[in-house]
C-alpha atoms as a PDB file:
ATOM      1  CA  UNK A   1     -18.046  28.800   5.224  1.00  0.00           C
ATOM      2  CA  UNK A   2     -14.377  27.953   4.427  1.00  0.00           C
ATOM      3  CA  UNK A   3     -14.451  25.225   1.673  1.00  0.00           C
ATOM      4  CA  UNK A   4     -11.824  21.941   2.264  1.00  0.00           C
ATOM      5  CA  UNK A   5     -11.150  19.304  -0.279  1.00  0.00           C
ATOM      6  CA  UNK A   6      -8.570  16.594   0.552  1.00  0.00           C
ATOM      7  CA  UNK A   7      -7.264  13.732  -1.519  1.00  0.00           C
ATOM      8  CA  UNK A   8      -6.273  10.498  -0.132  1.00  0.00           C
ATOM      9  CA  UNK A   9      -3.454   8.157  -1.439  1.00  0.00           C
ATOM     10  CA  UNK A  10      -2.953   5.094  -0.321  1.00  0.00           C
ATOM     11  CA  UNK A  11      -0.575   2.246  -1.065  1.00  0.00           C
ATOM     12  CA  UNK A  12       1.232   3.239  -3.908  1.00  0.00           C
ATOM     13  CA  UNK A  13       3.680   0.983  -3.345  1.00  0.00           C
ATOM     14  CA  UNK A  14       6.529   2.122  -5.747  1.00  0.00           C
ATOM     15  CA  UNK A  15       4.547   2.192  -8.675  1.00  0.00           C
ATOM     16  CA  UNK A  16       5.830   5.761 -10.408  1.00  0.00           C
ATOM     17  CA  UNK A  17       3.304   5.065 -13.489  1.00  0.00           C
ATOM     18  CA  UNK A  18      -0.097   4.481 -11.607  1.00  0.00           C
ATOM     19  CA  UNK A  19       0.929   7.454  -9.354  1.00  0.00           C
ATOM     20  CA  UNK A  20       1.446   9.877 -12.089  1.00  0.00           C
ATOM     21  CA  UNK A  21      -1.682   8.298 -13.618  1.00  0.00           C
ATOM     22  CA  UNK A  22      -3.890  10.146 -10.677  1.00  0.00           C
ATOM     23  CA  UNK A  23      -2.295  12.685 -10.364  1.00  0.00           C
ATOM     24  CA  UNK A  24      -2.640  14.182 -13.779  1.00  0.00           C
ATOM     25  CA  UNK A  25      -6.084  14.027 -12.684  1.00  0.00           C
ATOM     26  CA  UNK A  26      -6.112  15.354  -9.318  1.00  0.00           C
ATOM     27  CA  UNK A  27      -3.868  18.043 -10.154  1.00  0.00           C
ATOM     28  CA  UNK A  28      -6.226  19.536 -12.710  1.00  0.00           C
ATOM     29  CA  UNK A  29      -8.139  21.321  -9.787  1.00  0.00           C
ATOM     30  CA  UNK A  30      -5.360  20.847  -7.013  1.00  0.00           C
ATOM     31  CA  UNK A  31      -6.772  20.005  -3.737  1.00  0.00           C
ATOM     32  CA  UNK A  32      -6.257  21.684  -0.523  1.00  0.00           C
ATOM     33  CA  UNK A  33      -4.566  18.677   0.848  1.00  0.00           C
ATOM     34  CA  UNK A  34      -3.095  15.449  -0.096  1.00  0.00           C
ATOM     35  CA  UNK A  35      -2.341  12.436   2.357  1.00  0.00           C
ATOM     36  CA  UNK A  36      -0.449   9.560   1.507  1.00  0.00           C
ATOM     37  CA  UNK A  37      -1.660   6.747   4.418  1.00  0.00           C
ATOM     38  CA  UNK A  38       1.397   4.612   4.051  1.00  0.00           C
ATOM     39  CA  UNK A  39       3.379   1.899   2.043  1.00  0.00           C
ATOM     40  CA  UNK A  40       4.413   4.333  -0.731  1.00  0.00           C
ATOM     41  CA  UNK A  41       7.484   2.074  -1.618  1.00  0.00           C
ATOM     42  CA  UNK A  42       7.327  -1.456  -2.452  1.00  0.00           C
ATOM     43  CA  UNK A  43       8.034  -1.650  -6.187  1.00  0.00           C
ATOM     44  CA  UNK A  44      10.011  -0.870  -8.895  1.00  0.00           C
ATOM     45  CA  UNK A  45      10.460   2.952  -8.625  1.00  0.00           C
ATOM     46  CA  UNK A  46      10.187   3.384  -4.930  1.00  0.00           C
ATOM     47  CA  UNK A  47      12.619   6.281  -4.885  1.00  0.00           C
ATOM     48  CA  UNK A  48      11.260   8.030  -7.518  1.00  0.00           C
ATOM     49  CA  UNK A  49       7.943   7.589  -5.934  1.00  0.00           C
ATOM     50  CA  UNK A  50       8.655   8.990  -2.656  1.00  0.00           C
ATOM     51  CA  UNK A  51      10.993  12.064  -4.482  1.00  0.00           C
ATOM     52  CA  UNK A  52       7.305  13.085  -6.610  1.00  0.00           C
ATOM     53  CA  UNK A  53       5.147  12.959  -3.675  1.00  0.00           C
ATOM     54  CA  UNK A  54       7.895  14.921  -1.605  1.00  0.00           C
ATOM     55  CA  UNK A  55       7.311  16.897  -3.895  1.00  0.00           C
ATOM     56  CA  UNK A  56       3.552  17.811  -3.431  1.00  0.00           C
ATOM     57  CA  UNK A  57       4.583  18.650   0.325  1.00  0.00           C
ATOM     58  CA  UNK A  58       1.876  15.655   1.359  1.00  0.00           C
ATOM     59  CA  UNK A  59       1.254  14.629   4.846  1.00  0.00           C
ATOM     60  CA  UNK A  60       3.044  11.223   5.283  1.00  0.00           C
ATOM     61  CA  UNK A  61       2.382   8.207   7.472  1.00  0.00           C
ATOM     62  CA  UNK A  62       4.401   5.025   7.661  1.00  0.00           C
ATOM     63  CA  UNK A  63       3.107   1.779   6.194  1.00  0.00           C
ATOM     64  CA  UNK A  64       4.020  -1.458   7.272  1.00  0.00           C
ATOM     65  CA  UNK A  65       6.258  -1.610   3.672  1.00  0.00           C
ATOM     66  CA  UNK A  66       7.937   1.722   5.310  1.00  0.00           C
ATOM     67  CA  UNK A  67       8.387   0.300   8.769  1.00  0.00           C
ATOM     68  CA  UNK A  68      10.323  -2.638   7.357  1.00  0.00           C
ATOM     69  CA  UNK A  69      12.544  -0.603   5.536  1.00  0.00           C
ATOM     70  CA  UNK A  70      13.397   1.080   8.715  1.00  0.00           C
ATOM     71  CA  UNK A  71      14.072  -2.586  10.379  1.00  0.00           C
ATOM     72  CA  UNK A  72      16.520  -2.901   7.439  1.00  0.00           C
ATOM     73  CA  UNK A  73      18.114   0.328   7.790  1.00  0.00           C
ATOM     74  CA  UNK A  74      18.349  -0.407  11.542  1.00  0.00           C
ATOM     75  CA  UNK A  75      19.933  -3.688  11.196  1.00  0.00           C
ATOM     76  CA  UNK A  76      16.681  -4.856  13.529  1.00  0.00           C
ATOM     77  CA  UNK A  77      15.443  -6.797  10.788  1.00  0.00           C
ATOM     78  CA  UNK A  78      15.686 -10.893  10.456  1.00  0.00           C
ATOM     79  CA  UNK A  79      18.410 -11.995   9.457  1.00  0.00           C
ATOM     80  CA  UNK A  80      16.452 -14.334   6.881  1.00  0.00           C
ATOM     81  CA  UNK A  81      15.094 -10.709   5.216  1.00  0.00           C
ATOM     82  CA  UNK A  82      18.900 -10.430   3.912  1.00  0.00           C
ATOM     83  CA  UNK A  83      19.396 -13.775   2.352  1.00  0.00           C
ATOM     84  CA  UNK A  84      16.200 -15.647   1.720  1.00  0.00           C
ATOM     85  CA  UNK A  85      15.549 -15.441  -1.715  1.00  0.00           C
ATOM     86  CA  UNK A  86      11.757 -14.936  -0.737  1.00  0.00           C
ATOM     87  CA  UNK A  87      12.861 -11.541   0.607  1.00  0.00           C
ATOM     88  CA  UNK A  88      14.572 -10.557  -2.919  1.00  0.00           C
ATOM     89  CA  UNK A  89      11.731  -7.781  -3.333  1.00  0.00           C
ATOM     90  CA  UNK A  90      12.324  -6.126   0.185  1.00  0.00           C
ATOM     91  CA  UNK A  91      15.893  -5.939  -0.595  1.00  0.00           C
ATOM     92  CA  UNK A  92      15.759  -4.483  -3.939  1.00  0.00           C
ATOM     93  CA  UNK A  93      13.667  -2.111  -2.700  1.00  0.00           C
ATOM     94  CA  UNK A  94      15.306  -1.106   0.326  1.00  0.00           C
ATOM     95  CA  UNK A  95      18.941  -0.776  -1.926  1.00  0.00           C
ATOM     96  CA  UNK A  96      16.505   1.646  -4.143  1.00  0.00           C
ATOM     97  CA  UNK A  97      16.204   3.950  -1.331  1.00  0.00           C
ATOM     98  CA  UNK A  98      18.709   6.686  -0.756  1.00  0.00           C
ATOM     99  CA  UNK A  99      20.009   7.303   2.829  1.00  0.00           C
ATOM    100  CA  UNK A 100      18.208  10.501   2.490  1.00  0.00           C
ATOM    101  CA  UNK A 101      15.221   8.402   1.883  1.00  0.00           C
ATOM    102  CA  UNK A 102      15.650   6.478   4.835  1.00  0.00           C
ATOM    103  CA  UNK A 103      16.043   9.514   7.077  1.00  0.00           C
ATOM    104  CA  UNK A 104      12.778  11.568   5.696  1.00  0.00           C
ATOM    105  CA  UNK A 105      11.010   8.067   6.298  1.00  0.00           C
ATOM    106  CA  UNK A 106      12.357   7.485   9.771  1.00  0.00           C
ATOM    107  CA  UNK A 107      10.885  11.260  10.931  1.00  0.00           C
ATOM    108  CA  UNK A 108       7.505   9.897  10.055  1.00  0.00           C
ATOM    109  CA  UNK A 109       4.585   9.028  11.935  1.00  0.00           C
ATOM    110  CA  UNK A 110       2.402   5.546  12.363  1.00  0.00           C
ATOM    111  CA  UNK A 111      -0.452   7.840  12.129  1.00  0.00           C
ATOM    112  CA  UNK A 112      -1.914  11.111  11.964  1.00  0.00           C
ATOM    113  CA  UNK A 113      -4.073  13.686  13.682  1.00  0.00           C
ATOM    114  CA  UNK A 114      -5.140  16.376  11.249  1.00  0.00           C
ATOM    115  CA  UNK A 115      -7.442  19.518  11.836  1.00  0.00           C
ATOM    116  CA  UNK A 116      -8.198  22.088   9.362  1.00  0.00           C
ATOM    117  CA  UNK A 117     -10.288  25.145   9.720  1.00  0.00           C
ATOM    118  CA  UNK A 118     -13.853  25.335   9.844  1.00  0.00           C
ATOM    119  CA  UNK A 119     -13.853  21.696   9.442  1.00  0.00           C
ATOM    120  CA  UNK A 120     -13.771  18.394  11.717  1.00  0.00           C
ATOM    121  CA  UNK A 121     -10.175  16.804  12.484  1.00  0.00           C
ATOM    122  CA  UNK A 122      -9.736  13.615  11.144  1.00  0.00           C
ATOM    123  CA  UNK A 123      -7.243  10.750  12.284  1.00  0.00           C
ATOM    124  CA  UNK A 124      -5.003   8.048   9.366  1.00  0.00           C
ATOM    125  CA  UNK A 125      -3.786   5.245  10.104  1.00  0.00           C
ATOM    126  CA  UNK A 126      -2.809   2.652   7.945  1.00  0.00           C
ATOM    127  CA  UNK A 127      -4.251  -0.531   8.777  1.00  0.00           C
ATOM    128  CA  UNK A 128      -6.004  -0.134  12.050  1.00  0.00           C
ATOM    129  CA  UNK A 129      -5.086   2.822  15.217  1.00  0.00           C
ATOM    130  CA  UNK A 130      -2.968  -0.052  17.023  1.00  0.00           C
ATOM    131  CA  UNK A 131      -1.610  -1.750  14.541  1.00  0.00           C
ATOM    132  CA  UNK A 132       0.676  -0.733  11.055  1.00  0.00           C
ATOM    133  CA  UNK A 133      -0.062  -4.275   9.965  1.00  0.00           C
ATOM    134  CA  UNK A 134      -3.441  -5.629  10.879  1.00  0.00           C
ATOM    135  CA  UNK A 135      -5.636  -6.544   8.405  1.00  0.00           C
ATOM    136  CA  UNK A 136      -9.273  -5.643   8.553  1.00  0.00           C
ATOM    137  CA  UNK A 137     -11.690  -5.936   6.228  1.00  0.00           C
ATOM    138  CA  UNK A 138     -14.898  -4.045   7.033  1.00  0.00           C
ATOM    139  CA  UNK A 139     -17.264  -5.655   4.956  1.00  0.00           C
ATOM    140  CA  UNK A 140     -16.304  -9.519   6.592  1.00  0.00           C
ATOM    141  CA  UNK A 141     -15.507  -8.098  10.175  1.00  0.00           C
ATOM    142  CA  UNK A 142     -17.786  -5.205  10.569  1.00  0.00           C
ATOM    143  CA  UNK A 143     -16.912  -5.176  14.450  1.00  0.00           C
ATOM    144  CA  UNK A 144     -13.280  -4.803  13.921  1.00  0.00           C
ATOM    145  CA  UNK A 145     -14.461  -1.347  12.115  1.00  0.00           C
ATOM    146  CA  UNK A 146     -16.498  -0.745  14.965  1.00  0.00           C
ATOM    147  CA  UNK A 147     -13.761  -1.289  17.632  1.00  0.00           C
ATOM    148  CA  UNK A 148     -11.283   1.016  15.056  1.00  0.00           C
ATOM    149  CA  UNK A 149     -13.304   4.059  15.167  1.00  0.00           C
ATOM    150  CA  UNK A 150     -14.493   3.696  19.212  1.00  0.00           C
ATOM    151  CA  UNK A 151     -10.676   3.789  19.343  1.00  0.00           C
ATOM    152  CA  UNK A 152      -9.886   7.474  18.277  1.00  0.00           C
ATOM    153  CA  UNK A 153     -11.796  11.292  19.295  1.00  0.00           C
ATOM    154  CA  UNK A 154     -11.886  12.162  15.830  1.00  0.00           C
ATOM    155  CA  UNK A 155     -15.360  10.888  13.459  1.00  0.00           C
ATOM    156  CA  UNK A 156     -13.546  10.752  10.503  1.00  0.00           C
ATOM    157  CA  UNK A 157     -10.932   7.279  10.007  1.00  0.00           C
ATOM    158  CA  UNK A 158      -8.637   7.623   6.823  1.00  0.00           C
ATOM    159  CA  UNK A 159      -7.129   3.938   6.829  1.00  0.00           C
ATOM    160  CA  UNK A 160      -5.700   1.805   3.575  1.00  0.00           C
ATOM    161  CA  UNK A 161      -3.370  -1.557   3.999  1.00  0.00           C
ATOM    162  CA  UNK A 162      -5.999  -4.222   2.642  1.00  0.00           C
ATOM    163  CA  UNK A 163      -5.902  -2.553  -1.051  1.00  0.00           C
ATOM    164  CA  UNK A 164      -9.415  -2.349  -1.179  1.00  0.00           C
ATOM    165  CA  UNK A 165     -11.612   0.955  -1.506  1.00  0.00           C
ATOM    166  CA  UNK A 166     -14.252   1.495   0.832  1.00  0.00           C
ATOM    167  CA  UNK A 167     -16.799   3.984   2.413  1.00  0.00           C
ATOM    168  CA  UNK A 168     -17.904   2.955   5.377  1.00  0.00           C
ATOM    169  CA  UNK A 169     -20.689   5.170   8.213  1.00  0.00           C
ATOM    170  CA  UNK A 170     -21.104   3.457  11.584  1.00  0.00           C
ATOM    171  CA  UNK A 171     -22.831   5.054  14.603  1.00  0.00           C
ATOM    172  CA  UNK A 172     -22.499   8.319  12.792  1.00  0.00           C
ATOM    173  CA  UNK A 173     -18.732   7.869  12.133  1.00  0.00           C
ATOM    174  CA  UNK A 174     -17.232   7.734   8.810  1.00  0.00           C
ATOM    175  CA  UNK A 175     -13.888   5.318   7.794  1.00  0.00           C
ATOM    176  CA  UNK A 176     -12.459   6.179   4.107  1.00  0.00           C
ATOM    177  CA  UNK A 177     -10.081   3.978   2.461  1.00  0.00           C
ATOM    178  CA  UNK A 178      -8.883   4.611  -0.476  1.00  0.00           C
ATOM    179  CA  UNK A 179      -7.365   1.481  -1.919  1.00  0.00           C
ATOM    180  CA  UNK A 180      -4.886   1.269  -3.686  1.00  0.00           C
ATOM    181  CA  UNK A 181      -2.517   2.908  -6.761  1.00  0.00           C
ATOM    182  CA  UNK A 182      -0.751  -0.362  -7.219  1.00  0.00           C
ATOM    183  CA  UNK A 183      -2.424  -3.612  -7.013  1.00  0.00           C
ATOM    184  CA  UNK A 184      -6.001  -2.985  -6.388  1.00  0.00           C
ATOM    185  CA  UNK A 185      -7.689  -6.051  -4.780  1.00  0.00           C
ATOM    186  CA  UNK A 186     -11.525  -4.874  -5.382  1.00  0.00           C
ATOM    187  CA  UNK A 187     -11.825  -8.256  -7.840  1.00  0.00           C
ATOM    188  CA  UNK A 188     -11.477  -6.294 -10.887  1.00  0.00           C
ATOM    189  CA  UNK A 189      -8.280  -4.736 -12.438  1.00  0.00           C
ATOM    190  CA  UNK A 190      -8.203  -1.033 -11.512  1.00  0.00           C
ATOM    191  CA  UNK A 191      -6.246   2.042  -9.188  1.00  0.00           C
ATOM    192  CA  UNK A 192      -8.083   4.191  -6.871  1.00  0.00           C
ATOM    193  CA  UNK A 193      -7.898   7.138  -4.501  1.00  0.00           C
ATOM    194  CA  UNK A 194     -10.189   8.755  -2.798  1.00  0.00           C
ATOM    195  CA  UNK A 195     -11.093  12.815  -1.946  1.00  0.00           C
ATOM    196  CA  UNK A 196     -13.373  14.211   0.850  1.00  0.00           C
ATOM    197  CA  UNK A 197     -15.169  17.634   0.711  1.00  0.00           C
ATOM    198  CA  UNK A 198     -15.719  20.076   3.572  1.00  0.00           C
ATOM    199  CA  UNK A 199     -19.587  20.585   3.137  1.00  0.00           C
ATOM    200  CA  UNK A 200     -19.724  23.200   6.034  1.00  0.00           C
ATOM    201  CA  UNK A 201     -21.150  20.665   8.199  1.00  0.00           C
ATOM    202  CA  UNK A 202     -19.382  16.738   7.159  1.00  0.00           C
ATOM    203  CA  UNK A 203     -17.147  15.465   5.128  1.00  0.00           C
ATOM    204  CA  UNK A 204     -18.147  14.438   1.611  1.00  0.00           C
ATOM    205  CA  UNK A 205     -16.003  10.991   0.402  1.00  0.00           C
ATOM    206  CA  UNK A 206     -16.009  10.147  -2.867  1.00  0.00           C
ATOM    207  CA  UNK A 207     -13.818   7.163  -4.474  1.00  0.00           C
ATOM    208  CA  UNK A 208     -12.205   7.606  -7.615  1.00  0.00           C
ATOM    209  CA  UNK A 209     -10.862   4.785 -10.207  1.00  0.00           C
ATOM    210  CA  UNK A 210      -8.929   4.816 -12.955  1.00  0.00           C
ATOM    211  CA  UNK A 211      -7.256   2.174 -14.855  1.00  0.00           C
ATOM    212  CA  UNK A 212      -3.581   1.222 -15.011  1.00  0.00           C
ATOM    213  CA  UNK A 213      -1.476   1.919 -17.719  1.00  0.00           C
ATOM    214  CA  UNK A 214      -0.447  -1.989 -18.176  1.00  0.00           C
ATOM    215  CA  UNK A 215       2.059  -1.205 -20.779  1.00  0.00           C
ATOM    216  CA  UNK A 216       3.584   1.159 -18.994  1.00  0.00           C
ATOM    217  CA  UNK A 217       3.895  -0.287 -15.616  1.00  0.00           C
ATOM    218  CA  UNK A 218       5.096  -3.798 -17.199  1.00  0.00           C
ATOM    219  CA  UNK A 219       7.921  -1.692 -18.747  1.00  0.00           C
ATOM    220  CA  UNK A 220       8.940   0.102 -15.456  1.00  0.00           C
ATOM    221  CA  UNK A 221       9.054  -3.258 -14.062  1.00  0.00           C
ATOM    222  CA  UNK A 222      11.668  -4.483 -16.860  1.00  0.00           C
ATOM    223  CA  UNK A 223      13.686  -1.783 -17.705  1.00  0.00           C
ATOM    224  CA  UNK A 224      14.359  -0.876 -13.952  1.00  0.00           C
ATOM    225  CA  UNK A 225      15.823  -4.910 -13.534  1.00  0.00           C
ATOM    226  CA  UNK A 226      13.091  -5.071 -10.730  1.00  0.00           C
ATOM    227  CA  UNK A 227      10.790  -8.155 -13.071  1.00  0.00           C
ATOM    228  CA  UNK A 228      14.209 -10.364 -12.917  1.00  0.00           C
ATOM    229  CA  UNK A 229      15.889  -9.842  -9.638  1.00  0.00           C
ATOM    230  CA  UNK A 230      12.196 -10.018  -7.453  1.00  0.00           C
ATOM    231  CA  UNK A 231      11.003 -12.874  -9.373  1.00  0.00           C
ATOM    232  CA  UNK A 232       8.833 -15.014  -8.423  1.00  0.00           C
ATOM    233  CA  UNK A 233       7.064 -12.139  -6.374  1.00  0.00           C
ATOM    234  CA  UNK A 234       7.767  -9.319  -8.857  1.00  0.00           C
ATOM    235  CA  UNK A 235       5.569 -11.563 -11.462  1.00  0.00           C
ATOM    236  CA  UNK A 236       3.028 -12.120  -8.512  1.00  0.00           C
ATOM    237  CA  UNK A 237       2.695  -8.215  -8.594  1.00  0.00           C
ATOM    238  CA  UNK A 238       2.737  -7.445 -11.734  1.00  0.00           C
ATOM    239  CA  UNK A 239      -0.374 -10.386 -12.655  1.00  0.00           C
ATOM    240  CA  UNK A 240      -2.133  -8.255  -9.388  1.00  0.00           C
ATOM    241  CA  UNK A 241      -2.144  -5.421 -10.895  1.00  0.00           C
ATOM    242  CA  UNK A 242      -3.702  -6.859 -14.848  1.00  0.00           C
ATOM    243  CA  UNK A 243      -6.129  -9.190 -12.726  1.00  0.00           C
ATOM    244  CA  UNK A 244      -7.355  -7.302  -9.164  1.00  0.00           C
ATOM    245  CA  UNK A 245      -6.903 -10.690  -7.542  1.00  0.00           C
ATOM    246  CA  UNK A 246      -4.280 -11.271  -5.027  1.00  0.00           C
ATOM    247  CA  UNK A 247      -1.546 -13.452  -6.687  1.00  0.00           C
ATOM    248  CA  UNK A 248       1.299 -12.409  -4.154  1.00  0.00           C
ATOM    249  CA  UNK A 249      -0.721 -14.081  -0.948  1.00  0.00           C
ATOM    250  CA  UNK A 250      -1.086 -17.126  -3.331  1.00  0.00           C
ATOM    251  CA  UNK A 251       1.788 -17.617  -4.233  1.00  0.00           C
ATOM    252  CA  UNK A 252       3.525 -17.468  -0.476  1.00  0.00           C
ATOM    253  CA  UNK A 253       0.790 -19.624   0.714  1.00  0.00           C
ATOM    254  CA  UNK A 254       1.509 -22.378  -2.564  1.00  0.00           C
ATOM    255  CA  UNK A 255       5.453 -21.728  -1.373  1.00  0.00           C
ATOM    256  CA  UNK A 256       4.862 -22.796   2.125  1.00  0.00           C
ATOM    257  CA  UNK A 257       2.527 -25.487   1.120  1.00  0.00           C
ATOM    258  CA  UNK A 258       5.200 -26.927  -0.662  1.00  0.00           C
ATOM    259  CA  UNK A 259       7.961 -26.876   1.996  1.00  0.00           C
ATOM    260  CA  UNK A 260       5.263 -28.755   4.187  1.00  0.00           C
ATOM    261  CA  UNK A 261       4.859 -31.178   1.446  1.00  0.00           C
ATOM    262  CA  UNK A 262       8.857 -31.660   1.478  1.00  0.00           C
ATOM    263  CA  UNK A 263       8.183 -32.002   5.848  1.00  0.00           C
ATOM    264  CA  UNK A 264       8.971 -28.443   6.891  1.00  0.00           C
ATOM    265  CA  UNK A 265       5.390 -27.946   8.073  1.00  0.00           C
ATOM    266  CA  UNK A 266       6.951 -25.496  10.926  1.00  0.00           C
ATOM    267  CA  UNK A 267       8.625 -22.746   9.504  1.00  0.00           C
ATOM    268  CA  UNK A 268       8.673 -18.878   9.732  1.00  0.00           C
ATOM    269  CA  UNK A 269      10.693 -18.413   6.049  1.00  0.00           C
ATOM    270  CA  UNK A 270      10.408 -20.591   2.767  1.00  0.00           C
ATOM    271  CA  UNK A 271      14.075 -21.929   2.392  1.00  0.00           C
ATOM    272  CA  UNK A 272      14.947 -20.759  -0.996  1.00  0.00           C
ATOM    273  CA  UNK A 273      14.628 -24.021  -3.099  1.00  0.00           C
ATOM    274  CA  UNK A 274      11.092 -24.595  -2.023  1.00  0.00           C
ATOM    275  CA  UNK A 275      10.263 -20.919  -2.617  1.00  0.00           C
ATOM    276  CA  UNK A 276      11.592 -21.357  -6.443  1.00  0.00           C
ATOM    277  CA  UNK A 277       9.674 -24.534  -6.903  1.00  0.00           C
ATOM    278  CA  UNK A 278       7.053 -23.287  -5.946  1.00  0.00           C
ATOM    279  CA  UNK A 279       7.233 -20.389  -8.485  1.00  0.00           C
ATOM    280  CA  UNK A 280       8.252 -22.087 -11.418  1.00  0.00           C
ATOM    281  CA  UNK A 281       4.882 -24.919 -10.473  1.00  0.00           C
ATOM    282  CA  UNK A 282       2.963 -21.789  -9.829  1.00  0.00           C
ATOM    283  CA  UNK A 283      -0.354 -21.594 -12.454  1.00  0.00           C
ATOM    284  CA  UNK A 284       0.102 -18.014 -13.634  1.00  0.00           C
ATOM    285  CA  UNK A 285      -2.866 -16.845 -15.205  1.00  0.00           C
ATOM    286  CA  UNK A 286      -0.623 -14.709 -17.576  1.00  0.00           C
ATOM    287  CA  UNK A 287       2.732 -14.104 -19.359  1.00  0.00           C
ATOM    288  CA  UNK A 288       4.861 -11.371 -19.186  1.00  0.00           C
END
């Protein structure tokens, strides 16, 4: 019986500290395999990120956060994305990125067919198998899950995007994800990946959590300059990550609530002095 282990990693989203947080403990009995199922970049060391998981020779799929980039980079993207202050975060993070960044990222796939020997192939996608940016929560739409795995050959669905871990077995099908190694959104403050074991007949998935290194991350996010030139969405992040709740949506959804209030009730982007507002009336739960 050949024996298979794989590790998943999933939404890292530029977060160096959290990532080197699991890996000193995945790499204490290496794994056959590791698979990174999209939006590695998205904070303040997105570069550095993507250069340690290069690294570990990892299979790579895009995320949404990845696909944007490559909008950017291909001058496809909105023109709002370069000069809406709402959009500060994207930019910063896309002038992280080396061209040499950019062109590893633009050879990737949206998703992944992997087989290994003696054991069952198993498809990734990030979100769902048609869409990068769909979100789908199993536990509140079980027959969105349903329709995701009818969708591929393989039995075995790696997926991430909603920042929630998950194990999930319907009609003798099995969907992994792993959540998340930046802001976690399982209701409690934590990171997680997840591994699955060859067992000579299915795979074995087991979630793993660990728990940020706050001190560390909230200094990445200063000394880097990404805190002051994101804010009011690099504060959003950074109170997701302490609390597991998901301060970024509420904060765009209390920025567009208060253009409406101001009569732009039909709008795509938050003009910039609405999106400021509505940071500085925001009611953080901490201080930074």
């Amino acid at each position: 019986m050949t024996s298979q282990r794989i590790v998943v990693l999933s939404d890292i989203h530029g977060i160096l500290v959290s990532l080197n947080t699991a890996l000193d403990e995945i790499l204490r009995d290496p794994p056959d395999e590791i698979i990174v199922s999209g939006d590695f970049v998205g904070g303040p060391q997105s570069h550095e990120t993507l250069a340690r998981l290069r690294e570990l020779n990892c299979h790579f799929i895009l995320g949404n956060g990845e696909i944007r980039m490559l909008q950017m980079h291909e001058r496809t993207a909105p023109k709002e994305w370069w000069t809406y202050r709402q959009f500060d975060l994207g930019r910063l993070v896309f002038n992280q990125l080396t061209e040499e960044d950019l062109t590893f990222i633009a050879t990737l796939p949206e998703q992944l067919h992997l087989a290994f020997t003696g054991a069952e192939p198993i498809r990734v996608v990030h979100a769902t198998p048609w869409s990068s940016s769909q979100l789908m929560y199993p536990d509140q739409h079980p027959e969105l899950l349903q329709q995701a795995l009818e969708a591929i050959d393989e039995n075995v669905l790696i997926l991430g995007h909603i920042h929630q871990p998950g194990i999930y077995h319907v009609n003798e099908k099995l969907a992994v994800n792993a959540g998340a190694l930046s802001n976690n959104l399982a209701g409690k403050s934590q990171i997680s990946y997840a591994s699955l074991v060859w067992d000579g007949g299915t795979w074995q998935p087991t979630i793993h959590t660990l728990q940020p290194d706050y001190e560390a991350i909230s200094t990445s996010f200063r000394e880097t300059g990404f805190y002051e030139a994101a804010y009011p969405f690099s504060r959003a992040f950074l109170e997701s990550i302490h609390t597991g709740e998901d301060t970024p949506f509420y904060l765009i959804e209390s920025a567009f609530k208060h253009a409406a209030e101001a009569g732009l009730d039909d709008i795509a982007y938050v003009p910039d002095e609405h999106w400021l507002a509505a940071g500085k009336a925001f009611p953080w739960k901490m201080e930074f």
